[in-house]
C-alpha atoms as a PDB file:
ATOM      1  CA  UNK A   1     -33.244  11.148  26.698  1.00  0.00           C
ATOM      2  CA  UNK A   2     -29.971  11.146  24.640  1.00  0.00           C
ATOM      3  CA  UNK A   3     -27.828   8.574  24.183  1.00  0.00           C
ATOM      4  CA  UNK A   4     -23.399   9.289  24.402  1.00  0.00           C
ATOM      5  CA  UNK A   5     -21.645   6.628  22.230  1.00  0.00           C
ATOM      6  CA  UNK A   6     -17.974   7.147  23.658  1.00  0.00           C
ATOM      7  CA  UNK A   7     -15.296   5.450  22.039  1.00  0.00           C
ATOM      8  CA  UNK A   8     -12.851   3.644  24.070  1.00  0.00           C
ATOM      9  CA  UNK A   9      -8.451   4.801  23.622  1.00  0.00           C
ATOM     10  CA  UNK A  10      -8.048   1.693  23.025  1.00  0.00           C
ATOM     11  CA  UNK A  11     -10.395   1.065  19.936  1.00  0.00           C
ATOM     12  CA  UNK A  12      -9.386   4.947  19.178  1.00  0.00           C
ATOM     13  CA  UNK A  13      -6.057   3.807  18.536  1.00  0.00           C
ATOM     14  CA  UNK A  14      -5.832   0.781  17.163  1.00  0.00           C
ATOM     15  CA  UNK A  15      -8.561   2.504  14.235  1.00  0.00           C
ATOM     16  CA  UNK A  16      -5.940   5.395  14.006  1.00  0.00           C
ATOM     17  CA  UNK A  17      -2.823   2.771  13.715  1.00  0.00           C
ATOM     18  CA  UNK A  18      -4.713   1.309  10.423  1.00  0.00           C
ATOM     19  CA  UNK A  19      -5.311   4.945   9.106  1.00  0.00           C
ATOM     20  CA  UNK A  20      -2.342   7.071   8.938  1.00  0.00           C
ATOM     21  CA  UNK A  21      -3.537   9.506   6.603  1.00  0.00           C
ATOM     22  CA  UNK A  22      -6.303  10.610   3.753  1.00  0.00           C
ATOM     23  CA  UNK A  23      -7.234   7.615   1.101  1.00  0.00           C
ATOM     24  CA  UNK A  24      -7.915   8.541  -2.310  1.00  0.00           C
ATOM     25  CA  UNK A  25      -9.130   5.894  -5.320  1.00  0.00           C
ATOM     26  CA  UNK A  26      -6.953   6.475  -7.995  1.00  0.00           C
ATOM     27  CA  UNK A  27      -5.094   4.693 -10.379  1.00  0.00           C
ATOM     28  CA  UNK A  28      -1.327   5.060 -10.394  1.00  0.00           C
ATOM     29  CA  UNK A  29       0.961   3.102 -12.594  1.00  0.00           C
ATOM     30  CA  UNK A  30       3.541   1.622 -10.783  1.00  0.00           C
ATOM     31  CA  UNK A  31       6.436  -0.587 -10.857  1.00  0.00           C
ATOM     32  CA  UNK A  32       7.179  -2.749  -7.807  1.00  0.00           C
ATOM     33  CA  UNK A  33      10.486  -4.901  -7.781  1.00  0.00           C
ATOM     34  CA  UNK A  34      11.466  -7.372  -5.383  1.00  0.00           C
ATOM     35  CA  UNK A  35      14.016 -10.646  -5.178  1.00  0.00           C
ATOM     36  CA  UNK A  36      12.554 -14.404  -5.265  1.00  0.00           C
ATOM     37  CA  UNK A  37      13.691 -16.670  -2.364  1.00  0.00           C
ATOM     38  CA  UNK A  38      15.952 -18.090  -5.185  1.00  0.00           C
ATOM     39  CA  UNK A  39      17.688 -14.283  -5.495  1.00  0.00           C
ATOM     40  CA  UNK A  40      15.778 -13.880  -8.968  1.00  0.00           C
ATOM     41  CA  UNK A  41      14.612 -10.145  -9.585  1.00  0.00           C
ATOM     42  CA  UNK A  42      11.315  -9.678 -10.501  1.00  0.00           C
ATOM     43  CA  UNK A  43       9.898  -6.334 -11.924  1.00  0.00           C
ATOM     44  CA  UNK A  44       5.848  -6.226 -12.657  1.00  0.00           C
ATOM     45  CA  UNK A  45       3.975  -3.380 -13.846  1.00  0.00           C
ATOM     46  CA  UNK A  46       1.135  -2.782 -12.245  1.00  0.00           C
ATOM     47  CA  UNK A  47      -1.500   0.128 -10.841  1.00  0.00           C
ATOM     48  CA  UNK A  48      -2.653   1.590  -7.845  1.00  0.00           C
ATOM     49  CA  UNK A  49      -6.195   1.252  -6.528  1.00  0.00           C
ATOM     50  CA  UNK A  50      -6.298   2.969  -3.421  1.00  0.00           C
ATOM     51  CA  UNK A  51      -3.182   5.290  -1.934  1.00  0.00           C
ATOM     52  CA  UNK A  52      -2.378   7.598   0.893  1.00  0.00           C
ATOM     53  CA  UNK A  53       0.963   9.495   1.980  1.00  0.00           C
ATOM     54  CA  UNK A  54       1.677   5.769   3.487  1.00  0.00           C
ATOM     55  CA  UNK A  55       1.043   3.574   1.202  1.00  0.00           C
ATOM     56  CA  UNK A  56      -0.973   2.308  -1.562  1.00  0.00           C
ATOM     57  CA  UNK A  57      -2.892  -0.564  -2.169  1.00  0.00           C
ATOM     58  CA  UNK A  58      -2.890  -2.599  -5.551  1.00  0.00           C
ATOM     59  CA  UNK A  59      -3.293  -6.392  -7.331  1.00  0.00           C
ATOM     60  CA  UNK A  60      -0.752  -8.298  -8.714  1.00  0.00           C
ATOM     61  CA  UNK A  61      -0.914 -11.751 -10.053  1.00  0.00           C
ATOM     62  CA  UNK A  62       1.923 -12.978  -8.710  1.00  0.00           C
ATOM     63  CA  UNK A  63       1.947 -14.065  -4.901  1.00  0.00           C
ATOM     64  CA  UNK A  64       4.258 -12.021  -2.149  1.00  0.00           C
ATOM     65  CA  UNK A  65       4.107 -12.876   1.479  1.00  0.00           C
ATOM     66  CA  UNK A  66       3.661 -10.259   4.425  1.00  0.00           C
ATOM     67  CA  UNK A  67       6.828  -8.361   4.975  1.00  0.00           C
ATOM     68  CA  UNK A  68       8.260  -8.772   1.801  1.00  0.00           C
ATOM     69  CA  UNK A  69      10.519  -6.243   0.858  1.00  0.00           C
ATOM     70  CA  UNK A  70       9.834  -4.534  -2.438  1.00  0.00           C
ATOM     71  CA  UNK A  71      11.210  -1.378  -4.403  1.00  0.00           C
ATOM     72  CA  UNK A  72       7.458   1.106  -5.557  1.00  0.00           C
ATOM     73  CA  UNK A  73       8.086   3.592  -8.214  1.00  0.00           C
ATOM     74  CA  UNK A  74       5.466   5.529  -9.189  1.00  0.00           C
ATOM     75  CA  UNK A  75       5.995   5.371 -13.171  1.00  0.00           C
ATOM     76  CA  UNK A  76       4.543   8.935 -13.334  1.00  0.00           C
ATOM     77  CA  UNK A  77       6.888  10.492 -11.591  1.00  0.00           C
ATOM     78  CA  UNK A  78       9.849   8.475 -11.214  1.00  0.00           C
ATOM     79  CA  UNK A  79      10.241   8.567  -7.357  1.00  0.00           C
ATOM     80  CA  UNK A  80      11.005   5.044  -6.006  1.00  0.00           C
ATOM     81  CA  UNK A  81      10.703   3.982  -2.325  1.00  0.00           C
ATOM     82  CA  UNK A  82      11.621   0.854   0.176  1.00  0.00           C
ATOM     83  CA  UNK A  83       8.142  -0.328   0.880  1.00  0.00           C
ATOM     84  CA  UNK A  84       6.996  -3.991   2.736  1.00  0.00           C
ATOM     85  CA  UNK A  85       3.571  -5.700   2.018  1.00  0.00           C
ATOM     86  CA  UNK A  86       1.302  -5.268   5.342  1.00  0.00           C
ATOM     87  CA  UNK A  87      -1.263  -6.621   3.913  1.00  0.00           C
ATOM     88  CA  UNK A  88      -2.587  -9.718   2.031  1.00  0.00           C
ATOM     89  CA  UNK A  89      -6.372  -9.580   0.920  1.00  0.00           C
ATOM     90  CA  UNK A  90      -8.234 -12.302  -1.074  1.00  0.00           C
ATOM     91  CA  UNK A  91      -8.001 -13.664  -4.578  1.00  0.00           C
ATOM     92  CA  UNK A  92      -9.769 -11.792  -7.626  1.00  0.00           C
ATOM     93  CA  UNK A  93      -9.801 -13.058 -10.943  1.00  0.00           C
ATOM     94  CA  UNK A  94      -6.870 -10.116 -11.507  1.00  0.00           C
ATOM     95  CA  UNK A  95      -4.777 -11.325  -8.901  1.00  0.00           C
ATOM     96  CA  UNK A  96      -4.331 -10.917  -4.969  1.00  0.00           C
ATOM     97  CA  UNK A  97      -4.786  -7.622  -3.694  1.00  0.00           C
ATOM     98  CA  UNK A  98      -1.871  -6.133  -1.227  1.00  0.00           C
ATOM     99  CA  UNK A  99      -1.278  -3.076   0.818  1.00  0.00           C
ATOM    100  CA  UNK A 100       2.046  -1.851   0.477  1.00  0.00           C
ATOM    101  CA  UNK A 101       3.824   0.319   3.188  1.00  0.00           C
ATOM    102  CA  UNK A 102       6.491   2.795   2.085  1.00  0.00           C
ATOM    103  CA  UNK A 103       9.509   2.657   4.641  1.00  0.00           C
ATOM    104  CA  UNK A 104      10.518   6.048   4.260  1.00  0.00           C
ATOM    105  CA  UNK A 105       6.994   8.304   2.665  1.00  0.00           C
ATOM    106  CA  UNK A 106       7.626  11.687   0.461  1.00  0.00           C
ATOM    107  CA  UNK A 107       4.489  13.424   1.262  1.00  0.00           C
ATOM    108  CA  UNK A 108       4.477  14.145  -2.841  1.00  0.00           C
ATOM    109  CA  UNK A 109       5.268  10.393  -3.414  1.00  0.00           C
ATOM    110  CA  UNK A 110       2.146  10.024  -5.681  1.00  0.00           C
ATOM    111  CA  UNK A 111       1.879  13.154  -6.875  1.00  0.00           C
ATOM    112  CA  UNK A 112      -1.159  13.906  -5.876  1.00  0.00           C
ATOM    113  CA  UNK A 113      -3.315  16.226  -3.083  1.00  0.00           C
ATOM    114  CA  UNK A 114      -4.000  14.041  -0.621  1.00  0.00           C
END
């Protein structure tokens, strides 16, 4: 007797909404920028932990809230992108882990073969 596991659209999609595209574990220096409710500008250098054409995701010490707009340039390469924090994971001794969203994705963003 066999058994047919059959996924349903619904759980289909909402899996492929969270997963636009290959992930890769690599570290990327970056530089993300963004303005303080107080209109201070705040530039951190930080790195990559996980990225994809979409996105990346990385730690920072400092706190940002979902949707927050921030500037990500990828120091190797100089490219820059509008991006917004999607995501807000837990506290590590290194800081909070994030997953940033670029608004408008190069495909060679990170410079990498995804």
């Amino acid at each position: 007797m066999s058994v047919k596991f059959v996924e349903s659209k619904q759980a289909s999609t909402r899996h492929t909404m969270q997963r636009r595209g290959p992930r890769m574990n690599s570290r990327v220096p970056v530089r993300i920028e963004w303005n303080t409710a107080a209109g201070e500008r705040v530039q951190v250098a930080a790195h990559t932990r996980i990225v994809n054409p979409y996105g990346c995701m990385i730690v920072l010490k400092q706190s940002l809230e979902l949707e927050d707009r921030v500037a990500l340039t990828n120091v190797a390469t100089h490219s820059t992108n509008a991006a917004v924090v999607v995501w807000k994971g837990g506290a590590r001794p290194d800081g909070w882990e994030y997953g940033i969203e670029l608004v408008a994705p190069e495909m060679d963003f990170w410079g990498l073969e995804l």
